[in-house]
PDB file of N, CA and C in Angstrom:
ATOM      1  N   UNK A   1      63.350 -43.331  -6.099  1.00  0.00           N
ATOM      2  CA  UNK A   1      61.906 -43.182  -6.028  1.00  0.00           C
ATOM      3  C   UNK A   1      61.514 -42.016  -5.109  1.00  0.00           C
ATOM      4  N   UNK A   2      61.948 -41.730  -4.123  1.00  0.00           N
ATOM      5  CA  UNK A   2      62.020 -40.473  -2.988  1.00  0.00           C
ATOM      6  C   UNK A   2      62.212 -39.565  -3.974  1.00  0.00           C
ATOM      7  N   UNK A   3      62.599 -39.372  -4.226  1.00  0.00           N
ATOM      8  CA  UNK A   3      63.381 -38.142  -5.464  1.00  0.00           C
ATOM      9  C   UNK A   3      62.438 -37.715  -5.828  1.00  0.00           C
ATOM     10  N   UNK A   4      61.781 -38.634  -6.930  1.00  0.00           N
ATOM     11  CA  UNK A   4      60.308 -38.529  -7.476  1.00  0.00           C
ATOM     12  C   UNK A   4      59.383 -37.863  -6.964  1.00  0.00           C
ATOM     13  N   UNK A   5      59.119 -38.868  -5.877  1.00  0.00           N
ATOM     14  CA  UNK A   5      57.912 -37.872  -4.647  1.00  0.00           C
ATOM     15  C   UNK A   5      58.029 -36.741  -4.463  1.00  0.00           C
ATOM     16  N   UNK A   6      59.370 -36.165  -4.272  1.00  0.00           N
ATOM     17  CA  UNK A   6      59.727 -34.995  -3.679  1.00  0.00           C
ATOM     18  C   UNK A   6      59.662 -33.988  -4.706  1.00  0.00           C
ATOM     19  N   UNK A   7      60.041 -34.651  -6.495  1.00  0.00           N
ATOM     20  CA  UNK A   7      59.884 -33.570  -6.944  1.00  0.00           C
ATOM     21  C   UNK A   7      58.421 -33.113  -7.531  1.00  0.00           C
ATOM     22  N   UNK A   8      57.634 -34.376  -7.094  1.00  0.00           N
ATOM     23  CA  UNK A   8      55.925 -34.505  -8.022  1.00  0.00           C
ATOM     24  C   UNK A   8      55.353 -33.513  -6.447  1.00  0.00           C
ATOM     25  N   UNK A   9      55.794 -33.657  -5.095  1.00  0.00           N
ATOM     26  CA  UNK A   9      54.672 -32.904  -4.589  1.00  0.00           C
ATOM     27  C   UNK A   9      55.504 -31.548  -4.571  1.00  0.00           C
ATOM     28  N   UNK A  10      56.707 -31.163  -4.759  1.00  0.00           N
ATOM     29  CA  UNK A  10      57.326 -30.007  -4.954  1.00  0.00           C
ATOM     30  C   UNK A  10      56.092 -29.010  -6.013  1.00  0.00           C
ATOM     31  N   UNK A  11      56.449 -30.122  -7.054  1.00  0.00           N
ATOM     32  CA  UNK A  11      55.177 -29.277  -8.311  1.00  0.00           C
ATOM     33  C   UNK A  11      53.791 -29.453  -8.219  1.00  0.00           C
ATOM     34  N   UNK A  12      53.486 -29.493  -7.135  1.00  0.00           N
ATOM     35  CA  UNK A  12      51.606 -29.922  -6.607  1.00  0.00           C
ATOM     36  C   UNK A  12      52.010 -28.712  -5.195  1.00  0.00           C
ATOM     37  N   UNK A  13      52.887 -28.584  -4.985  1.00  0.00           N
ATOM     38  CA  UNK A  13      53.136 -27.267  -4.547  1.00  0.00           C
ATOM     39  C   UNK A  13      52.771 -26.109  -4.878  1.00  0.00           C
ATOM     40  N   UNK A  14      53.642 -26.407  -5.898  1.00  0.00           N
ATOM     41  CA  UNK A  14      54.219 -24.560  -6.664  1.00  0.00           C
ATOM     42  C   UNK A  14      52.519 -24.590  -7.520  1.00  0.00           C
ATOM     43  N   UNK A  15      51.825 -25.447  -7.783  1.00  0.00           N
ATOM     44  CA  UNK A  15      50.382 -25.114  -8.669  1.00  0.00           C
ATOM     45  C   UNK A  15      49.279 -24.809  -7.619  1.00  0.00           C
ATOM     46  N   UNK A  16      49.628 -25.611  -6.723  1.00  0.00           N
ATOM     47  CA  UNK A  16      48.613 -25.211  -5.688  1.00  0.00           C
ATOM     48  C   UNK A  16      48.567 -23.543  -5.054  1.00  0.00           C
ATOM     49  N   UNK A  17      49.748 -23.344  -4.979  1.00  0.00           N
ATOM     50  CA  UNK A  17      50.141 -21.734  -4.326  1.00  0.00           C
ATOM     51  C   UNK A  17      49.517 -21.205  -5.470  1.00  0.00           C
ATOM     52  N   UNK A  18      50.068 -21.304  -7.158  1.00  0.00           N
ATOM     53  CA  UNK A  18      49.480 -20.298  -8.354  1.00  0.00           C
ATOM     54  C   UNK A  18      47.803 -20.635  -8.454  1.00  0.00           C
ATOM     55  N   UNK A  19      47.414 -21.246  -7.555  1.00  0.00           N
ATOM     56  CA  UNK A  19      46.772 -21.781  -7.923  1.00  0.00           C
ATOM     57  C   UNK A  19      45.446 -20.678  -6.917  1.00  0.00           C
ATOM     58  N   UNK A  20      45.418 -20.480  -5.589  1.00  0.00           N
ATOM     59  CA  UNK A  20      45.065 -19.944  -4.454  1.00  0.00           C
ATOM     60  C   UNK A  20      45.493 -18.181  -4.821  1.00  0.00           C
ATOM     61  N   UNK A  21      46.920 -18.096  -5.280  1.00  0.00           N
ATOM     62  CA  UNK A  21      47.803 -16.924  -5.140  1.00  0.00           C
ATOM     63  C   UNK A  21      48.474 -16.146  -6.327  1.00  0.00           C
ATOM     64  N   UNK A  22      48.017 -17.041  -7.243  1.00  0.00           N
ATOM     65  CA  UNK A  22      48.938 -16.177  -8.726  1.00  0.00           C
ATOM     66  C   UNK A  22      47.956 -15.489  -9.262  1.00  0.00           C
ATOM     67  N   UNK A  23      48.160 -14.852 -10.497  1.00  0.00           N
ATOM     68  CA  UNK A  23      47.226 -14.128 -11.138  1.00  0.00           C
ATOM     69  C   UNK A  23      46.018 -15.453 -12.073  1.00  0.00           C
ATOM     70  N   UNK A  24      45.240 -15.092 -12.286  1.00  0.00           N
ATOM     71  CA  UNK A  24      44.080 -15.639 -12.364  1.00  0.00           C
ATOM     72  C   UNK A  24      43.751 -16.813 -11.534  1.00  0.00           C
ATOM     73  N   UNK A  25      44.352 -16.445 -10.171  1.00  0.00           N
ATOM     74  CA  UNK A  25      43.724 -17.753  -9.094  1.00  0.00           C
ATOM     75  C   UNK A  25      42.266 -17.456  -8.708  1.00  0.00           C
ATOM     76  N   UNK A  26      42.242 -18.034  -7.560  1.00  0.00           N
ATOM     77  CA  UNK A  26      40.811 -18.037  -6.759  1.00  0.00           C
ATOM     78  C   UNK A  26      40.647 -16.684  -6.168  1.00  0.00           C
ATOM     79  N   UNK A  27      41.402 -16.113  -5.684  1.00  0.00           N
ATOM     80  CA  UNK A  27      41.143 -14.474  -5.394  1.00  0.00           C
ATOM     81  C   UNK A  27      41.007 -13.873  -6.510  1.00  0.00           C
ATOM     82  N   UNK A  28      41.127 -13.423  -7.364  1.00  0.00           N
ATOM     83  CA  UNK A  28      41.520 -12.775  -9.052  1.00  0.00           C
ATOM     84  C   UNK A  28      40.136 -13.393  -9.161  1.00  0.00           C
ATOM     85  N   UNK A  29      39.632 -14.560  -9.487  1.00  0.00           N
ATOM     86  CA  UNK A  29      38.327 -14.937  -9.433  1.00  0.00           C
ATOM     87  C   UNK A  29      36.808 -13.939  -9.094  1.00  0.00           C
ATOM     88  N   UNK A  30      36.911 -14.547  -7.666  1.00  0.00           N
ATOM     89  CA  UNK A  30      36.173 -14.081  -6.627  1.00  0.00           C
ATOM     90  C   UNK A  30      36.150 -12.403  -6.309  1.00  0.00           C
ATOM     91  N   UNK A  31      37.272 -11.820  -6.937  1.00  0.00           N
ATOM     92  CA  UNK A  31      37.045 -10.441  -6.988  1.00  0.00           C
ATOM     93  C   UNK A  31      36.490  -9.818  -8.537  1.00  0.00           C
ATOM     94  N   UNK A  32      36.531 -10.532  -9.221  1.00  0.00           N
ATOM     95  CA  UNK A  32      36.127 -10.191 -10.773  1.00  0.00           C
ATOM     96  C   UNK A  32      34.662 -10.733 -10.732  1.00  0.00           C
ATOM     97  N   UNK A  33      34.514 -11.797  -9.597  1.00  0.00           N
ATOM     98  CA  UNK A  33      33.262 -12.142 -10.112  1.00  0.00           C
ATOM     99  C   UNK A  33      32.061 -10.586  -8.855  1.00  0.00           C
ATOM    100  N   UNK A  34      33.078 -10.285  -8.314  1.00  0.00           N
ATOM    101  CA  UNK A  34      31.855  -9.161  -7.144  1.00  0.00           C
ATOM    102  C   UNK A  34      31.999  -7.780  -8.466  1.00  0.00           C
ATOM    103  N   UNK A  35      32.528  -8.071  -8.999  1.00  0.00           N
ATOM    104  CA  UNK A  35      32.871  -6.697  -9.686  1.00  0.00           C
ATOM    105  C   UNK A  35      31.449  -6.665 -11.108  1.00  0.00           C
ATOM    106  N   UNK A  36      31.742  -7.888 -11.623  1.00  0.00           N
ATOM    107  CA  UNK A  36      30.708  -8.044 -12.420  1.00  0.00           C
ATOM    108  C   UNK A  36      29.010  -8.345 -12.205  1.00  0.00           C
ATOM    109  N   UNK A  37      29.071  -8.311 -10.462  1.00  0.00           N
ATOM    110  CA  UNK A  37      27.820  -8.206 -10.382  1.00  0.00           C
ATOM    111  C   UNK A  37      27.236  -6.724  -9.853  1.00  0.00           C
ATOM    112  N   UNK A  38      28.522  -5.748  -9.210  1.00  0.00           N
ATOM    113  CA  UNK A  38      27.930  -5.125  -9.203  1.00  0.00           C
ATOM    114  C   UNK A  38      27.795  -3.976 -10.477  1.00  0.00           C
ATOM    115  N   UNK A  39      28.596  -4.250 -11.843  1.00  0.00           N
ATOM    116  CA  UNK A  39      28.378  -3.448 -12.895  1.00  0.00           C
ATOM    117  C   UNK A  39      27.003  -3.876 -13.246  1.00  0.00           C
ATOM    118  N   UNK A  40      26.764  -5.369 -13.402  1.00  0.00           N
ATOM    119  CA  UNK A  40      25.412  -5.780 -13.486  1.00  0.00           C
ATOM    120  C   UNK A  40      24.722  -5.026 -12.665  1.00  0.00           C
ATOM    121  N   UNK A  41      24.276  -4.370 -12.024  1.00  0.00           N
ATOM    122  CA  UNK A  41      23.650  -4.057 -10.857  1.00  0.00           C
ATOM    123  C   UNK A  41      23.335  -2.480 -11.052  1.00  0.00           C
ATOM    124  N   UNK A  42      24.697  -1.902 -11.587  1.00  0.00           N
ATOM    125  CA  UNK A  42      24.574  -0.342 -12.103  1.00  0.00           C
ATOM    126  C   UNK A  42      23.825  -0.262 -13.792  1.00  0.00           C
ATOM    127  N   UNK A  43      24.118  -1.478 -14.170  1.00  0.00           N
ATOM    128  CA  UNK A  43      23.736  -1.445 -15.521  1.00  0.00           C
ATOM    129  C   UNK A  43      22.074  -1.023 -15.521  1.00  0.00           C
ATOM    130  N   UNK A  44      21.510  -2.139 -14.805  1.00  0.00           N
ATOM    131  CA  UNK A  44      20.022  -2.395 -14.628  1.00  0.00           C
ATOM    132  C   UNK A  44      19.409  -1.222 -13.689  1.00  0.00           C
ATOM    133  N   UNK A  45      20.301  -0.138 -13.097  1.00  0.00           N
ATOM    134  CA  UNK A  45      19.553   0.850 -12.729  1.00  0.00           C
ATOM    135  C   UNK A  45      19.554   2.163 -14.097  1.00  0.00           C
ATOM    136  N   UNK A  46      20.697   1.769 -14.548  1.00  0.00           N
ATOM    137  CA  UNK A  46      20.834   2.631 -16.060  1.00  0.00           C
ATOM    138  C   UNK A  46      19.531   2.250 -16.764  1.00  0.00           C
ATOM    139  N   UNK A  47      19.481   1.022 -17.379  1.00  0.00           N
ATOM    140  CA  UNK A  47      18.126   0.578 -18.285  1.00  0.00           C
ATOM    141  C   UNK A  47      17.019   1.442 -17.397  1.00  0.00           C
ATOM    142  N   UNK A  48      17.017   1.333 -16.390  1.00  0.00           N
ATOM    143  CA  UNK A  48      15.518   1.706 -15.548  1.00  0.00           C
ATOM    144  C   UNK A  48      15.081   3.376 -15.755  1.00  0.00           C
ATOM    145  N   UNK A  49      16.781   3.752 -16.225  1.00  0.00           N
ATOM    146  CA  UNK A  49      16.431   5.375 -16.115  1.00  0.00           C
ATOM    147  C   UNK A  49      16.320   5.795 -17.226  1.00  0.00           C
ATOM    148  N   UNK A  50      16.864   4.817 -18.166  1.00  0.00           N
ATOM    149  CA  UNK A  50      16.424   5.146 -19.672  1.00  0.00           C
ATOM    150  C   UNK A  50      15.222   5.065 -20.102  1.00  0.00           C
ATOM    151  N   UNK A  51      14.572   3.942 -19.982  1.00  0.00           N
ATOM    152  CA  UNK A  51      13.209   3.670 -19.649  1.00  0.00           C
ATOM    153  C   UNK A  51      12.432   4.999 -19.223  1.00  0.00           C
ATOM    154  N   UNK A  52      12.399   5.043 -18.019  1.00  0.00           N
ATOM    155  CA  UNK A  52      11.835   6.441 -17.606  1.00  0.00           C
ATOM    156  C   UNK A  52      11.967   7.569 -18.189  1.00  0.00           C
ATOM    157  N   UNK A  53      12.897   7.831 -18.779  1.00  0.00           N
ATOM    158  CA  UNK A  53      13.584   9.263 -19.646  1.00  0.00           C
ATOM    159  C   UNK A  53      12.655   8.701 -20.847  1.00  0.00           C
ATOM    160  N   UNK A  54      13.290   7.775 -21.422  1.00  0.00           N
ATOM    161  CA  UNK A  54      12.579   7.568 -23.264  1.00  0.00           C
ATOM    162  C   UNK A  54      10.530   7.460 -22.535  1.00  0.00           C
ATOM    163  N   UNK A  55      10.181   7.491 -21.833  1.00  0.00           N
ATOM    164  CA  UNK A  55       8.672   7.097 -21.105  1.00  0.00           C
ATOM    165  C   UNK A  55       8.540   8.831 -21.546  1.00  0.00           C
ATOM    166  N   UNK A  56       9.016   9.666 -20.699  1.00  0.00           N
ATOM    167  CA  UNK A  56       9.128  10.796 -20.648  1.00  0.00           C
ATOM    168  C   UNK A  56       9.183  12.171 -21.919  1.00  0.00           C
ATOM    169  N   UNK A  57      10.189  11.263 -22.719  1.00  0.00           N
ATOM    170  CA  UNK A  57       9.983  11.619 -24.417  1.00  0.00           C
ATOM    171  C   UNK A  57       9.014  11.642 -25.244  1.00  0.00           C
ATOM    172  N   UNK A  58       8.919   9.912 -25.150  1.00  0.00           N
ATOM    173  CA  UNK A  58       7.354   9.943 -25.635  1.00  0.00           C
ATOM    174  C   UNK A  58       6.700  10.578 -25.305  1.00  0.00           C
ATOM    175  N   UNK A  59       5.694  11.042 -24.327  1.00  0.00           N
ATOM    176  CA  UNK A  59       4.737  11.844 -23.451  1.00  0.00           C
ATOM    177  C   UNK A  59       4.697  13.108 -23.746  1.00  0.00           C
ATOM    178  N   UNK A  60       6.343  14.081 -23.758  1.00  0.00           N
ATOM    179  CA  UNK A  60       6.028  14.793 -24.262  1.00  0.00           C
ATOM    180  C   UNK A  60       6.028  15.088 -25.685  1.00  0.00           C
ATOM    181  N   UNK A  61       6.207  14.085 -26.531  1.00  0.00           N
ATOM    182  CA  UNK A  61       6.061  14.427 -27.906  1.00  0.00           C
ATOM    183  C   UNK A  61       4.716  14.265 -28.670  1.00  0.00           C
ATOM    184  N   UNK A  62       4.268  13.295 -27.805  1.00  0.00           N
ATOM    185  CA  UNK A  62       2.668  13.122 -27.542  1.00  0.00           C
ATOM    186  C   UNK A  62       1.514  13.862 -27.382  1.00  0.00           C
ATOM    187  N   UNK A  63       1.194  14.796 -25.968  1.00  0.00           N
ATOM    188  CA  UNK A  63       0.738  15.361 -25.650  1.00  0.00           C
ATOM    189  C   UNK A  63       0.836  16.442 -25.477  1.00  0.00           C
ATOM    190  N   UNK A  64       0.135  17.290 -25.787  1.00  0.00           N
ATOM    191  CA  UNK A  64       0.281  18.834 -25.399  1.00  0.00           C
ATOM    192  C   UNK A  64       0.162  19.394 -23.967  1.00  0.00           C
ATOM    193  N   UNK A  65      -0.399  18.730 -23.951  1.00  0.00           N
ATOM    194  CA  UNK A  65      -0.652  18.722 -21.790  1.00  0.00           C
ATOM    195  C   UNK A  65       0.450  18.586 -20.959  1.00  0.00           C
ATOM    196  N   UNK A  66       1.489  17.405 -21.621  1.00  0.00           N
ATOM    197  CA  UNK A  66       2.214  17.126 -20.921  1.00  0.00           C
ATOM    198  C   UNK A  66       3.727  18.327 -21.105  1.00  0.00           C
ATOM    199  N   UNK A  67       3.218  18.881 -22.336  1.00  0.00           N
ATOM    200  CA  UNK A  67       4.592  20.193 -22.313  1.00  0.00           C
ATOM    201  C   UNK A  67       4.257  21.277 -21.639  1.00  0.00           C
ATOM    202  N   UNK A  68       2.478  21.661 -21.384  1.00  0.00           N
ATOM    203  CA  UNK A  68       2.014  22.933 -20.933  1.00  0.00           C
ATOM    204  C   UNK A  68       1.966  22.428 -19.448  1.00  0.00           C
ATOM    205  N   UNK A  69       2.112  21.457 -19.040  1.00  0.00           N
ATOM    206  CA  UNK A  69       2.257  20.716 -17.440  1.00  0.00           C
ATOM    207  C   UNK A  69       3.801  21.078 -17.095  1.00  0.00           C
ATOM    208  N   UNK A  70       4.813  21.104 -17.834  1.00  0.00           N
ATOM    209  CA  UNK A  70       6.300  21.193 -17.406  1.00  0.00           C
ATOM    210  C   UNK A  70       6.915  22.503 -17.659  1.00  0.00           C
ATOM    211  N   UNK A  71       6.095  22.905 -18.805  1.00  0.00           N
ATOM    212  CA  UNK A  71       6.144  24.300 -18.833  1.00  0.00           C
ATOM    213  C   UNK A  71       5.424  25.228 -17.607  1.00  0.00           C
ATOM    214  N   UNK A  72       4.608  24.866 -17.066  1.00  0.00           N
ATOM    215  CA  UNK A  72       3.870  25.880 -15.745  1.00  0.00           C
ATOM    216  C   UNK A  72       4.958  25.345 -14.570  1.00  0.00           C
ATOM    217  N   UNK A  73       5.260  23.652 -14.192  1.00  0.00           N
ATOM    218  CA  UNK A  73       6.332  23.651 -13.458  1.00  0.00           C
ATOM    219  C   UNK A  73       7.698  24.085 -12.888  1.00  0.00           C
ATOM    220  N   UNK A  74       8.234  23.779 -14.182  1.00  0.00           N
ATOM    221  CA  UNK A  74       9.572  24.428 -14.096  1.00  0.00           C
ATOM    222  C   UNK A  74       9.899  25.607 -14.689  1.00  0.00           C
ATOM    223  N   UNK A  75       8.927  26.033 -15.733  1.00  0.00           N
ATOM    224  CA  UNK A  75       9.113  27.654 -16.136  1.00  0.00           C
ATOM    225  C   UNK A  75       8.572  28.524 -15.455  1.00  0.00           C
ATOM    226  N   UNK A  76       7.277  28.379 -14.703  1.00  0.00           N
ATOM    227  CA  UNK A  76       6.522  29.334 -14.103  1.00  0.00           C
ATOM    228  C   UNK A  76       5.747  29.586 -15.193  1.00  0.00           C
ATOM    229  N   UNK A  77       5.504  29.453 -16.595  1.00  0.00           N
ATOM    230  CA  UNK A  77       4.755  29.751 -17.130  1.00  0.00           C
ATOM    231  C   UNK A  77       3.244  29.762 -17.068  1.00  0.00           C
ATOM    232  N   UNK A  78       2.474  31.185 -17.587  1.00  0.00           N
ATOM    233  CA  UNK A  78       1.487  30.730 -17.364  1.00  0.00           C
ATOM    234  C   UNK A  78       0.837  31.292 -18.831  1.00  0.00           C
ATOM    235  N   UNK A  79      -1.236  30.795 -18.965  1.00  0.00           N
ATOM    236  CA  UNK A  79      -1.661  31.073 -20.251  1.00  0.00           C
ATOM    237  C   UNK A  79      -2.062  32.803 -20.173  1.00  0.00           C
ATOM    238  N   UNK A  80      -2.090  32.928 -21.529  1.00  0.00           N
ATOM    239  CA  UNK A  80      -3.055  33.929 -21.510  1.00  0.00           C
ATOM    240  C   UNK A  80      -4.458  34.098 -21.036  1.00  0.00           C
ATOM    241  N   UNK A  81      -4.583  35.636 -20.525  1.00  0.00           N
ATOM    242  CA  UNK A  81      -5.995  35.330 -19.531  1.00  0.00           C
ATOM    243  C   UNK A  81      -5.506  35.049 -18.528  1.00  0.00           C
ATOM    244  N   UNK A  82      -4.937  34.158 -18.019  1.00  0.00           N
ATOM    245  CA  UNK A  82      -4.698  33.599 -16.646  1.00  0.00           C
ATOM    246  C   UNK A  82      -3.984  34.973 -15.572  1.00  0.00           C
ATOM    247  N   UNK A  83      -4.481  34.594 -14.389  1.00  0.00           N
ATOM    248  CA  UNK A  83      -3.792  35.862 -13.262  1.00  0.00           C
ATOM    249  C   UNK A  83      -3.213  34.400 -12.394  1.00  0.00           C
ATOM    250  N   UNK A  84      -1.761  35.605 -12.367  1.00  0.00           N
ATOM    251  CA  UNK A  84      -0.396  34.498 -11.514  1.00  0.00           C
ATOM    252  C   UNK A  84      -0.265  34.983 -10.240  1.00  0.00           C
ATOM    253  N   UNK A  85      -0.470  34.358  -8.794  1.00  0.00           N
ATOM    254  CA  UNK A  85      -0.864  34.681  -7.519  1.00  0.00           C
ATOM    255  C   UNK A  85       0.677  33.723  -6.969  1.00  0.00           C
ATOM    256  N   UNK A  86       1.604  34.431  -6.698  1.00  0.00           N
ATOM    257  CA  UNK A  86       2.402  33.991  -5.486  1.00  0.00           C
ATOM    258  C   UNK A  86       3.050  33.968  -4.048  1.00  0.00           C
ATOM    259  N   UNK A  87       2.435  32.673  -3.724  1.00  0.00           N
ATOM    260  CA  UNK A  87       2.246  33.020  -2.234  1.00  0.00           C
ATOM    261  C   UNK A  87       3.577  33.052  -1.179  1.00  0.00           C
ATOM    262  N   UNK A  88       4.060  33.617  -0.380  1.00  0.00           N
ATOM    263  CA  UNK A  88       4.817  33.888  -0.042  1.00  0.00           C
ATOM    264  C   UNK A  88       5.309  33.367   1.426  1.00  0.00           C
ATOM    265  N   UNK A  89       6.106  32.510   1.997  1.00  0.00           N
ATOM    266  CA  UNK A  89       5.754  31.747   3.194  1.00  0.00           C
ATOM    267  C   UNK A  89       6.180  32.689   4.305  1.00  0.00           C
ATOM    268  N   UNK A  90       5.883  32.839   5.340  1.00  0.00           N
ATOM    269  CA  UNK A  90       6.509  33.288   6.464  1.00  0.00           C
ATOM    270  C   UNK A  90       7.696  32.936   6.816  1.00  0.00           C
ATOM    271  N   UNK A  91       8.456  34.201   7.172  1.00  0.00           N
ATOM    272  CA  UNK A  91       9.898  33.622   7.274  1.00  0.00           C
ATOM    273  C   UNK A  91      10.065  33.292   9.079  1.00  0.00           C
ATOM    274  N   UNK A  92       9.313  33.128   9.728  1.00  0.00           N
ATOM    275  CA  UNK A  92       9.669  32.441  11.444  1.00  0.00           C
ATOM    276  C   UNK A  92       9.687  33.748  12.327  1.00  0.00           C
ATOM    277  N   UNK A  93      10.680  34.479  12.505  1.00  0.00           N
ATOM    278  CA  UNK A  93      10.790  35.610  12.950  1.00  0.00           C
ATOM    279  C   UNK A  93       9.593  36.504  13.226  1.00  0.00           C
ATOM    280  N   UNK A  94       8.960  36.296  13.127  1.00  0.00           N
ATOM    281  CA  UNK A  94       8.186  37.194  13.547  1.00  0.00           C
ATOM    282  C   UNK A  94       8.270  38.562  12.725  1.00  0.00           C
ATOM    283  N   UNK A  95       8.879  39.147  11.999  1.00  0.00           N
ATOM    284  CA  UNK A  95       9.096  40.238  11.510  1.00  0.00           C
ATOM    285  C   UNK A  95       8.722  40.774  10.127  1.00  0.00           C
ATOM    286  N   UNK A  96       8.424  39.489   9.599  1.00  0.00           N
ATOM    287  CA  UNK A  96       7.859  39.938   8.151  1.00  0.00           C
ATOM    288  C   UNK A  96       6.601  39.480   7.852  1.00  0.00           C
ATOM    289  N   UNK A  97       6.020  39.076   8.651  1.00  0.00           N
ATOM    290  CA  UNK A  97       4.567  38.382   8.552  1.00  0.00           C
ATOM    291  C   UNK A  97       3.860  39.385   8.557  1.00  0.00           C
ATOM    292  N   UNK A  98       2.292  38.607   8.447  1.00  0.00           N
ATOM    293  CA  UNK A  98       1.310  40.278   8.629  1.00  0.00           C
ATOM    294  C   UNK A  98       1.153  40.793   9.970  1.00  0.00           C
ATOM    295  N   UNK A  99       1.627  39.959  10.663  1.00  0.00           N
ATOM    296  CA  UNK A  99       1.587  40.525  12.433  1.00  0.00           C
ATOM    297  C   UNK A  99       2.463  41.142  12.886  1.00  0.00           C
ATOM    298  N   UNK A 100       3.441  41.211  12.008  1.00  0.00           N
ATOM    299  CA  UNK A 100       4.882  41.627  12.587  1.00  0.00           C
ATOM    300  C   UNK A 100       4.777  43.543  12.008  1.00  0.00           C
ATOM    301  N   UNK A 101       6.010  44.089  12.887  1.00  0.00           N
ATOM    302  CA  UNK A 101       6.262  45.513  11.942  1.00  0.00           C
ATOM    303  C   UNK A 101       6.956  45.181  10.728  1.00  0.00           C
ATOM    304  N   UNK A 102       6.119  45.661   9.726  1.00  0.00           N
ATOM    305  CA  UNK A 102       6.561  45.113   8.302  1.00  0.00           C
ATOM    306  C   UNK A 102       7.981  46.734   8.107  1.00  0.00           C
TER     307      UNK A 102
END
């Protein structure tokens, strides 16, 4: 009967260790489960930027305002008729300003 015991908690052993320590234990777990929340987590900032981008599509396929708005932004473009004035910041020094010897 000893025998028995010895070999039933031998194998309440060896499952308990695979159990804490083998592959798909409680670590293998607990690290798959941080992993899947933070893909969850990158996912839902993806949707957010798609969102914003396809928001952005629409708008400009929409409006004409909104292409002659991104066009004066990032192209510098401007209309006909229009006079283009750019202002020029002071560079610190003292030397290129209007006070300075130009």
């Amino acid at each position: 009967m000893r025998i028995l015991i010895a070999i039933l908690l031998l194998v309440l052993l060896l499952l308990q260790f695979r159990l804490w320590f083998g592959d798909g234990g409680v670590s293998d777990i607990s690290l798959l489960k941080d992993r899947v929340a933070a893909q969850a987590e990158e996912n839902r900032m993806l949707l957010e930027r798609n969102d914003a981008l396809r928001a952005e599509v629409e708008d400009l396929r929409e409006r004409l305002d909104a292409v002659e708005e991104r066009a004066r932004s990032e192209l510098g473009l401007i209309r006909e008729g229009e006079d283009f004035y750019q202002v020029v910041p002071e560079t610190g020094n003292g030397r290129d300003g209007p006070d300075g010897p130009g």
